[in-house]
Structure formats: C-alpha cells, structure tokens
N, C-alpha and C. Protein backbone atom coordinates (compact mmCIF):
# COMPACT_ATOMS: atom_id res chain seq x y z
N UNK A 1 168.84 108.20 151.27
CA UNK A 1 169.94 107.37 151.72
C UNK A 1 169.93 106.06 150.93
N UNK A 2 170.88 105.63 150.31
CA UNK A 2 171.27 104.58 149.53
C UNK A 2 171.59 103.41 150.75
N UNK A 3 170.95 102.00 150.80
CA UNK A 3 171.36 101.17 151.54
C UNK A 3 172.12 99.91 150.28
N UNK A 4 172.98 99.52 150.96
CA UNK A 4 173.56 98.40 149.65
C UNK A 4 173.39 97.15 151.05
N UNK A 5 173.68 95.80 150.09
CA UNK A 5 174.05 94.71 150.65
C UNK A 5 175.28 94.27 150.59
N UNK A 6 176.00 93.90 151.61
CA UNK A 6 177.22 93.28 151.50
C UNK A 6 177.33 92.05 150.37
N UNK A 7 178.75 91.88 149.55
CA UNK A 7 178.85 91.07 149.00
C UNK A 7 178.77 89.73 150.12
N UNK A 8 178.42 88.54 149.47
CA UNK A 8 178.31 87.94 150.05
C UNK A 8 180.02 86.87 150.33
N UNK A 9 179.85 86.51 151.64
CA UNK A 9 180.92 86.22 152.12
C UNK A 9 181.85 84.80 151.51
N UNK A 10 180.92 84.10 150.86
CA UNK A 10 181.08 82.80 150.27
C UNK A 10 180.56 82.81 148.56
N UNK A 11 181.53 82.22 147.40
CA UNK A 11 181.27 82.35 146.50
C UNK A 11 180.40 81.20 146.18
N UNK A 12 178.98 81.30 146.33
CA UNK A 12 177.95 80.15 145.50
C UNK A 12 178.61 79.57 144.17
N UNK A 13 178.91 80.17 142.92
CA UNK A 13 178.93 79.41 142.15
C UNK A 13 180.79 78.46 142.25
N UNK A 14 181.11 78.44 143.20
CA UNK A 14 182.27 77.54 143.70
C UNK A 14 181.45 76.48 144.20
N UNK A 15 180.34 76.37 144.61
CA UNK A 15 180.13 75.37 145.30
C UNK A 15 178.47 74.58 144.62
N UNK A 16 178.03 75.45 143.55
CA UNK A 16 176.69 74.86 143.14
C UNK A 16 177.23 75.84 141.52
N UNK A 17 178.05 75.13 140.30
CA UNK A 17 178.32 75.87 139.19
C UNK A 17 177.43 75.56 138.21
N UNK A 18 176.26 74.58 138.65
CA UNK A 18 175.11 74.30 137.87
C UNK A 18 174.25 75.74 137.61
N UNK A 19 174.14 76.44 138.61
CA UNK A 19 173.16 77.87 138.64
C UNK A 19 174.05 78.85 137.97
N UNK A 20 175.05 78.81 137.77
CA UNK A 20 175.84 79.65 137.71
C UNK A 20 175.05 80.15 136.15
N UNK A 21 174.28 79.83 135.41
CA UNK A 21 173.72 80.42 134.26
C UNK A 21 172.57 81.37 134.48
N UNK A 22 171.96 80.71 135.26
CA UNK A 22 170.47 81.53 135.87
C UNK A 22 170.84 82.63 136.83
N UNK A 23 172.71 83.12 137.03
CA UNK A 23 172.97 84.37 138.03
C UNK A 23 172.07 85.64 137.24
N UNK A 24 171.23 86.33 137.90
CA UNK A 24 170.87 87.57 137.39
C UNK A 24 171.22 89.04 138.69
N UNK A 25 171.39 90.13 138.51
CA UNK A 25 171.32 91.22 139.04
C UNK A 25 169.97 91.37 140.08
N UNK A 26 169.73 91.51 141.63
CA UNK A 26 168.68 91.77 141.86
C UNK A 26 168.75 92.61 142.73
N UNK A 27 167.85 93.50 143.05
CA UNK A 27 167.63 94.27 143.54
C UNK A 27 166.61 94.03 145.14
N UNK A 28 167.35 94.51 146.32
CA UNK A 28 166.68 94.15 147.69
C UNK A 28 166.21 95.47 148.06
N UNK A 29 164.85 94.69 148.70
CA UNK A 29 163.98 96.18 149.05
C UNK A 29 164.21 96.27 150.72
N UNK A 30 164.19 97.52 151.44
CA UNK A 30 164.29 97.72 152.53
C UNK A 30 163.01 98.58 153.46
N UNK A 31 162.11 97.87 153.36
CA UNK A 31 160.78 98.23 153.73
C UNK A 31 161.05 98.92 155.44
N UNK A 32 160.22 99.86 155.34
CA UNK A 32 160.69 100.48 157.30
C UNK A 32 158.76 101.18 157.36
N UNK A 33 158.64 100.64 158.76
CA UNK A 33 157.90 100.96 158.91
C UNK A 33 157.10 102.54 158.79
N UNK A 34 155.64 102.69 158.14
CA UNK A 34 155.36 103.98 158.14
C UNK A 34 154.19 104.25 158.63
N UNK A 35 153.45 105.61 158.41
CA UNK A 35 151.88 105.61 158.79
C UNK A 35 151.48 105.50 157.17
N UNK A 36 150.37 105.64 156.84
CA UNK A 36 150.54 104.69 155.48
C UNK A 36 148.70 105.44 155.21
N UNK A 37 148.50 106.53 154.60
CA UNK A 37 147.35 107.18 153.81
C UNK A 37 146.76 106.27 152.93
N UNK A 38 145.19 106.35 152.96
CA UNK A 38 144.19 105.73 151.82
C UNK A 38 144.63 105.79 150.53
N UNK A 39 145.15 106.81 149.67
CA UNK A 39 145.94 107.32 148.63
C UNK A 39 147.16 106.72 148.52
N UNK A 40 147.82 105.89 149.39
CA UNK A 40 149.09 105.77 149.51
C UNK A 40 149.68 103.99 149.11
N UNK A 41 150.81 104.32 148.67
CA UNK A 41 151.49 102.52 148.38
C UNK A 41 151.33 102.13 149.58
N UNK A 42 151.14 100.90 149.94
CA UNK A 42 151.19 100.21 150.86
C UNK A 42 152.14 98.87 150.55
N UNK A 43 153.12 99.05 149.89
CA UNK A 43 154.38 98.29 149.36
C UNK A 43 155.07 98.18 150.82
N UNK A 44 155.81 97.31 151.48
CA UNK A 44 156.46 97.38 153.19
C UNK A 44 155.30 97.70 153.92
N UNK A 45 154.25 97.74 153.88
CA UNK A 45 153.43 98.63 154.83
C UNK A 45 151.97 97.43 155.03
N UNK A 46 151.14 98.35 155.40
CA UNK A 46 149.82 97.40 155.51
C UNK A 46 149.46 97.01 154.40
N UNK A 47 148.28 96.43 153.86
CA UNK A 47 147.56 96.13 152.81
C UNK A 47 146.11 96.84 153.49
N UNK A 48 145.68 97.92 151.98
CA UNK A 48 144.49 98.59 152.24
C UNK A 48 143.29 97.42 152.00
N UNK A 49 142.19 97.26 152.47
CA UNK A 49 141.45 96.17 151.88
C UNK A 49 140.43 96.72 152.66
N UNK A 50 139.28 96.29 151.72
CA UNK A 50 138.07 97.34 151.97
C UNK A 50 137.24 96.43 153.30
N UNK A 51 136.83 97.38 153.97
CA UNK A 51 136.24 96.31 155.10
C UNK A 51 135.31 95.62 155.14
N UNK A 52 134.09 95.88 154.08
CA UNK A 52 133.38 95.22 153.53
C UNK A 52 133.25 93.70 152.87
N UNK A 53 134.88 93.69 152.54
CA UNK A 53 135.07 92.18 152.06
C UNK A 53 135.82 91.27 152.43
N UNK A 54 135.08 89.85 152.69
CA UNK A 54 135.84 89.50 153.29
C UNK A 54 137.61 88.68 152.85
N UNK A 55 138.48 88.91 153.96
CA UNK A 55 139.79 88.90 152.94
C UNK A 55 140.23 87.04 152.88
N UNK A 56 140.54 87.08 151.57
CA UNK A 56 140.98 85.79 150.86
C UNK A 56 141.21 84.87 151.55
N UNK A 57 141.12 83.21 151.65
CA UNK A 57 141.84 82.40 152.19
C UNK A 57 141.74 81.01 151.43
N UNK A 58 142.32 80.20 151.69
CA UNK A 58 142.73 78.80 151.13
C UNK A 58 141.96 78.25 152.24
N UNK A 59 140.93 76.94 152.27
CA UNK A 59 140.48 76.45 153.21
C UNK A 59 141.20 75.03 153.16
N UNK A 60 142.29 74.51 152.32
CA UNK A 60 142.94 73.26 152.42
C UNK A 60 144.05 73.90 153.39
C-alpha cells in the first residue's frame, strides 16, 4: 500500500522566498508498529542493543 502526504495547504515559499533555493524532494517514512526479530531492521521499531552494554548517554 502506497501512503502519500497531502500537499500542503499553504504555499511556504509565498511567505519565506529566502528558502525557496534549498526546496528539495523528500521522502516521509510511515513507521507502524511490529514484532521485530534479532535478524531484523529495527528502522520504526525498537533498537536491538546488546544487554551487556551499557546504552549511551550525555551526562550534561
């Protein structure tokens, strides 16, 4: 199943024509929840991370 996004309802570069150079094509992801295998992307899903280590943080 193909999901699209609506055009958007208001034209940005009418109202900010400074960006209007940096417009590029992008593409939106539609992540849905799954059960999610050791072998498996975990892209939308959990993050596999080994339990052994401990996971990352910023202490500021």
């Amino acid at each position: 199943m193909t999901r699209t996004t609506p055009p958007s309802p208001v034209d940005m570069g009418t109202w900010f024509p400074e960006v209007l150079p940096y417009a590029k094509t992008s593409t939106r992801l539609h992540p849905r929840p799954a059960a999610v295998g050791v072998r498996e992307s975990s892209v939308g899903g959990p993050v596999l991370w080994p339990t052994d280590e401990p996971w990352p943080y910023c202490a500021e």
